[in-house]
Protein backbone atom coordinates (compact mmCIF):
# COMPACT_ATOMS: atom_id res chain seq x y z
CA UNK A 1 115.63 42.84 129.41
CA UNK A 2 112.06 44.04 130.74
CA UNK A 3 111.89 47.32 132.45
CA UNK A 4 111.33 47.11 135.71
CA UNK A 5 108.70 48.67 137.42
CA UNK A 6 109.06 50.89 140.15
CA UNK A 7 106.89 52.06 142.87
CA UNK A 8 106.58 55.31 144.65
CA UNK A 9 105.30 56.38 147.89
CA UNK A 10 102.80 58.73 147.15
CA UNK A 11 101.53 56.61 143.92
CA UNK A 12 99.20 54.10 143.85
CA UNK A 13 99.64 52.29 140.31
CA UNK A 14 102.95 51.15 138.46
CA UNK A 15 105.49 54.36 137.71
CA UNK A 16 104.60 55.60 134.53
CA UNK A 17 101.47 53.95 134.32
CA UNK A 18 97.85 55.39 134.67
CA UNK A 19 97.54 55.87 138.08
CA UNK A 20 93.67 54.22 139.16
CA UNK A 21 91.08 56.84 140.58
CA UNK A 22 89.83 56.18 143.61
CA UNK A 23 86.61 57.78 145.19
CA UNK A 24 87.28 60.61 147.78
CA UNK A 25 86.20 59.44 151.30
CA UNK A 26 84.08 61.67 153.00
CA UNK A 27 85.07 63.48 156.29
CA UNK A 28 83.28 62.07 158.95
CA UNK A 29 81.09 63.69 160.21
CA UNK A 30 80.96 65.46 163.24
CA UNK A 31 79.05 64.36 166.22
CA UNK A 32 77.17 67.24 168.47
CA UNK A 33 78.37 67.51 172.18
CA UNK A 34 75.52 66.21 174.60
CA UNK A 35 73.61 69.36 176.29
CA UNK A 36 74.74 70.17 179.52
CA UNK A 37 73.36 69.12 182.33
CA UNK A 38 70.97 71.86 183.99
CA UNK A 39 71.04 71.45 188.08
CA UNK A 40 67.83 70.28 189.54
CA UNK A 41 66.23 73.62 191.01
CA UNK A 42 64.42 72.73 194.47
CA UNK A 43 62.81 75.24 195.96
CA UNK A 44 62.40 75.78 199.84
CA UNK A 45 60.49 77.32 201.88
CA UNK A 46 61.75 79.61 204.51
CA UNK A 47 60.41 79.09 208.39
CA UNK A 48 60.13 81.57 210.63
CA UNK A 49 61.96 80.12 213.77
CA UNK A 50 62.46 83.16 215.62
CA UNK A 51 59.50 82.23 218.21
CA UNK A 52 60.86 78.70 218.21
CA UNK A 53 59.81 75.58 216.44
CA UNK A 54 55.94 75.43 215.86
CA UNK A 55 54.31 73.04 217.07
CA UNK A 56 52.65 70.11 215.05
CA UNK A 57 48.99 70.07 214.27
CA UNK A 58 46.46 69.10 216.91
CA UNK A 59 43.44 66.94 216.43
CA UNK A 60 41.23 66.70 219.52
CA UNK A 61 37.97 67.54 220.25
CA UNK A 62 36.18 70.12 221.70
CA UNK A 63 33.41 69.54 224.76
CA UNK A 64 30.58 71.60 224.88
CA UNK A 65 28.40 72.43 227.75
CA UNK A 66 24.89 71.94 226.82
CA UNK A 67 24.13 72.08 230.59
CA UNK A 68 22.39 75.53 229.49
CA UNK A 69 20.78 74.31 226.52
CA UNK A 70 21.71 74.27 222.54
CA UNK A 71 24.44 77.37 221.94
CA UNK A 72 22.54 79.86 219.96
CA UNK A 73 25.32 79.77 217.33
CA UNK A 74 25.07 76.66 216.90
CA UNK A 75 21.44 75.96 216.52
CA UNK A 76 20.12 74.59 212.68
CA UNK A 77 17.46 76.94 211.54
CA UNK A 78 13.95 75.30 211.49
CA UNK A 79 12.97 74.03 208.37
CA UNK A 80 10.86 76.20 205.40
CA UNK A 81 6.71 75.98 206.16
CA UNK A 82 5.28 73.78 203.99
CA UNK A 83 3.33 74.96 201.23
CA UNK A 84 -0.43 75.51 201.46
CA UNK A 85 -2.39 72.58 199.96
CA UNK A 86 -4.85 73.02 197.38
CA UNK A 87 -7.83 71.20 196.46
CA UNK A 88 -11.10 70.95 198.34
CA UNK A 89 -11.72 70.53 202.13
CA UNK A 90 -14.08 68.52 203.53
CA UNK A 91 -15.91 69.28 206.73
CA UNK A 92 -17.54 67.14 209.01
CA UNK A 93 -20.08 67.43 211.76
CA UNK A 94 -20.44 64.15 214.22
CA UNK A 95 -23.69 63.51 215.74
CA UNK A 96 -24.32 60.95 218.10
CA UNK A 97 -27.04 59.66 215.30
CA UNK A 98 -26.01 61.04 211.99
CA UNK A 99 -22.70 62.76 210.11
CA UNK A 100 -23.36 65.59 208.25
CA UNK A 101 -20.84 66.46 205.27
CA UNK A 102 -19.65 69.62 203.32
CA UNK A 103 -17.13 70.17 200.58
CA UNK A 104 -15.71 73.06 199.20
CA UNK A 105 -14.63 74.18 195.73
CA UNK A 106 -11.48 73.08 194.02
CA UNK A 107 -10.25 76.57 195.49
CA UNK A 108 -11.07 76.05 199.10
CA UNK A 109 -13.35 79.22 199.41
CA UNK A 110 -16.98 78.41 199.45
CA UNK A 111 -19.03 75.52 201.22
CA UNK A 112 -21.90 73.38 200.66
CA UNK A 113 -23.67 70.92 201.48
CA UNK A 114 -22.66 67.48 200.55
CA UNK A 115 -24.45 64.61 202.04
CA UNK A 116 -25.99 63.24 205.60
CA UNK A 117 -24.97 60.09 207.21
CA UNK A 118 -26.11 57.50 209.47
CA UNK A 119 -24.12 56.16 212.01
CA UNK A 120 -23.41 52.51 212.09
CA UNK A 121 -21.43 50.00 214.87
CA UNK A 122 -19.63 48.30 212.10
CA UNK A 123 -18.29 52.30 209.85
CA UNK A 124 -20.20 51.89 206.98
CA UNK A 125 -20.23 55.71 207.71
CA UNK A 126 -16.74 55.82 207.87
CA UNK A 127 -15.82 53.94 204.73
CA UNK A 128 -18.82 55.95 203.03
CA UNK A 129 -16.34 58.99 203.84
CA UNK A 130 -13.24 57.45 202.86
CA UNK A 131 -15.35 56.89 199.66
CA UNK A 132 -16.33 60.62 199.31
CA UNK A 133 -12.43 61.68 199.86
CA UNK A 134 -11.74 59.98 197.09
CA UNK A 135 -14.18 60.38 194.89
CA UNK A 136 -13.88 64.11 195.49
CA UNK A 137 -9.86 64.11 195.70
CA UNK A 138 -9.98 65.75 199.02
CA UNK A 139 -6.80 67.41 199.77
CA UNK A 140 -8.14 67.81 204.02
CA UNK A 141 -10.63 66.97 206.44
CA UNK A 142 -11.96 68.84 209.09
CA UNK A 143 -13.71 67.32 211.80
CA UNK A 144 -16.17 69.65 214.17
CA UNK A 145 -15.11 69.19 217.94
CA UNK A 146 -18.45 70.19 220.13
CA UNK A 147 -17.05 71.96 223.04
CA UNK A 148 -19.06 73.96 225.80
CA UNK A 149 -19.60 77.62 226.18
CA UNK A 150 -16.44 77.71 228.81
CA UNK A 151 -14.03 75.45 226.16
CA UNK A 152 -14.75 72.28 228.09
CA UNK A 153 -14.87 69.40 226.59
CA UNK A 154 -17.37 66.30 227.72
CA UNK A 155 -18.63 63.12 226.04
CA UNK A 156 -19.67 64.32 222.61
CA UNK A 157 -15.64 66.14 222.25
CA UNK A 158 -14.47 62.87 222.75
CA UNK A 159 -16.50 61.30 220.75
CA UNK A 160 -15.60 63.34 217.63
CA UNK A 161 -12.28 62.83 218.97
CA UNK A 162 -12.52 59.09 218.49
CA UNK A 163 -14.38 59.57 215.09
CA UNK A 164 -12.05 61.73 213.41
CA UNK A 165 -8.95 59.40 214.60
CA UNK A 166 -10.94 56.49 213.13
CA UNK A 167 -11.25 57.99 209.77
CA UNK A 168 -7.62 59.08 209.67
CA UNK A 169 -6.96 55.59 209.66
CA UNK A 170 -8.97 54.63 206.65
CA UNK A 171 -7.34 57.79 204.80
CA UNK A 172 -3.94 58.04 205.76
CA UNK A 173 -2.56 60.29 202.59
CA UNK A 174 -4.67 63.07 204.16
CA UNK A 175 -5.00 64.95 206.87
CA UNK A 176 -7.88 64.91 209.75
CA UNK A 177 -7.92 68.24 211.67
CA UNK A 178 -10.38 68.90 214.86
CA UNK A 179 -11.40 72.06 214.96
CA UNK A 180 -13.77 74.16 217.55
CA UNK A 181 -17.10 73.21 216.75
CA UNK A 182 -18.89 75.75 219.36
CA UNK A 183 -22.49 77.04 218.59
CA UNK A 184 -22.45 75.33 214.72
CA UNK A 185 -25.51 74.02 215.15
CA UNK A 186 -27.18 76.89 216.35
CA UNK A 187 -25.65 78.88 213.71
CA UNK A 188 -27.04 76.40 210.94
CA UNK A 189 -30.59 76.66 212.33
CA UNK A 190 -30.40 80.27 212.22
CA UNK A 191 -29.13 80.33 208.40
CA UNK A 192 -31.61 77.59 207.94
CA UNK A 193 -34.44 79.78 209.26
CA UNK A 194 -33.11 82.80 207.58
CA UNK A 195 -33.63 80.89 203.96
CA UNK A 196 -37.15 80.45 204.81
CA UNK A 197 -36.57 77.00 206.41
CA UNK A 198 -38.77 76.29 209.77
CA UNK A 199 -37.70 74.02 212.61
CA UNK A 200 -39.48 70.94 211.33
CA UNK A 201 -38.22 70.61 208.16
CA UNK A 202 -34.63 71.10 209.41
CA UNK A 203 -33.81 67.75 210.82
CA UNK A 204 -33.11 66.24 207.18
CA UNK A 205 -30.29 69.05 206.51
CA UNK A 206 -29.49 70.35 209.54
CA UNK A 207 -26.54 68.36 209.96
CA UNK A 208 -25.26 69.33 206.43
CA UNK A 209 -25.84 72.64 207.37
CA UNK A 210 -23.87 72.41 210.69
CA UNK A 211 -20.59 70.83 208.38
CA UNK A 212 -20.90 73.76 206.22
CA UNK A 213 -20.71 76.51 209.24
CA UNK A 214 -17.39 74.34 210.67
CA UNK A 215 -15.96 74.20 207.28
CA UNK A 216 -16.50 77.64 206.10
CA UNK A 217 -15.14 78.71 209.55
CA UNK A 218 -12.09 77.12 209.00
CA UNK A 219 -11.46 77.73 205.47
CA UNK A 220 -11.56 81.74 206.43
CA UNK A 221 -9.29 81.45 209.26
CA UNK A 222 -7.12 79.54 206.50
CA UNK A 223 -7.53 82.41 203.86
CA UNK A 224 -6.80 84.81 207.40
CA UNK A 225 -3.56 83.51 207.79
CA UNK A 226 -0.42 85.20 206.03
């Protein structure tokens, strides 16, 4: 009769058999706790209530009385002087027959003669200047206003008046300035006479000679001036 085989509880093959080795199961593993939670931290700000609540901001405007003119504190500051232009000046004496013309140096210190013109009802005299600014690059014109001995000014004022505004027009990048033109011509025959000139041969120059007393007048007041 076989022998029967018997089991046991803690064996895990037939008794008295080889008992099978099974692999060792690892420990599980254990799992980290989740971090704790940190509180939110919000800040406040502490309020000084003990003058009451304050009150909300205000946005309104302010009137202010200009009855007495622009507040001094509030006045803008006028604008920097422009800088002092370089380049050569012309000068210009009107006649009621001819236009005499002088141009400085390229430094605006010294005049001279340039030319004498004719005038003419339809400006060839005028567009023969506008030619001259160019030609020259003329940075500014001065125009000789004859005035009388009290500062009066009569027909031939306005007429350089007229002239000088009519060139403007046909040269409107620079400048036309009227300046006092007062004893010029007198001046110019008296240079004129000084350089061994006499009274009749003059008339050809003498109107050049008057544009270079108004422009040398006006380019030392120029230099004068801080």
């Amino acid at each position: 009769m076989p022998e029967r085989e018997h089991t046991g509880s803690d064996d895990t093959g037939p008794v008295g058999g080889r008992r099978r080795e099974l692999p060792a199961v690892p420990p599980a593993r254990q799992r980290p706790a989740p971090p704790a939670e940190q509180p939110g931290h919000h800040p406040t700000t502490e309020i000084d209530l003990s003058r009451g609540i304050p009150a909300p901001p205000r946005h309104e405007t302010t009137e202010i009385d200009l009855s007495g003119g622009w507040p001094q504190h509030l006045r803008v500051p006028p604008p920097p002087a422009p800088p002092r232009r370089g380049g050569r000046v012309m000068g210009v004496d009107v006649g009621s027959v001819r236009v005499g013309v002088a141009l400085s140096d390229p430094t605006g210190t010294l005049a001279s003669p340039l030319e004498t013109l004719r005038r003419s009802r339809d400006g060839a005299d005028l567009d023969r200047l506008a030619q001259l600014v160019a030609e020259h690059e003329v940075t500014e014109v001065v125009v000789g206003e004859p005035r009388h001995l009290s500062g009066a000014s009569g027909a031939s004022a306005r007429d350089a008046d007229a002239y000088s505004q009519a060139l403007a027009g046909r040269i409107a990048d620079v400048p036309v300035h009227l300046i006092d033109e007062r004893l010029s011509t007198v001046t110019a025959a008296q240079h004129l006479r000084a350089g061994g000139i006499d009274s009749r041969r003059q008339r050809p120059v003498i109107d050049q000679a008057a544009a270079v007393v108004i422009l040398q007048h006006y380019l030392d007041a120029r230099q004068a001036r801080p």
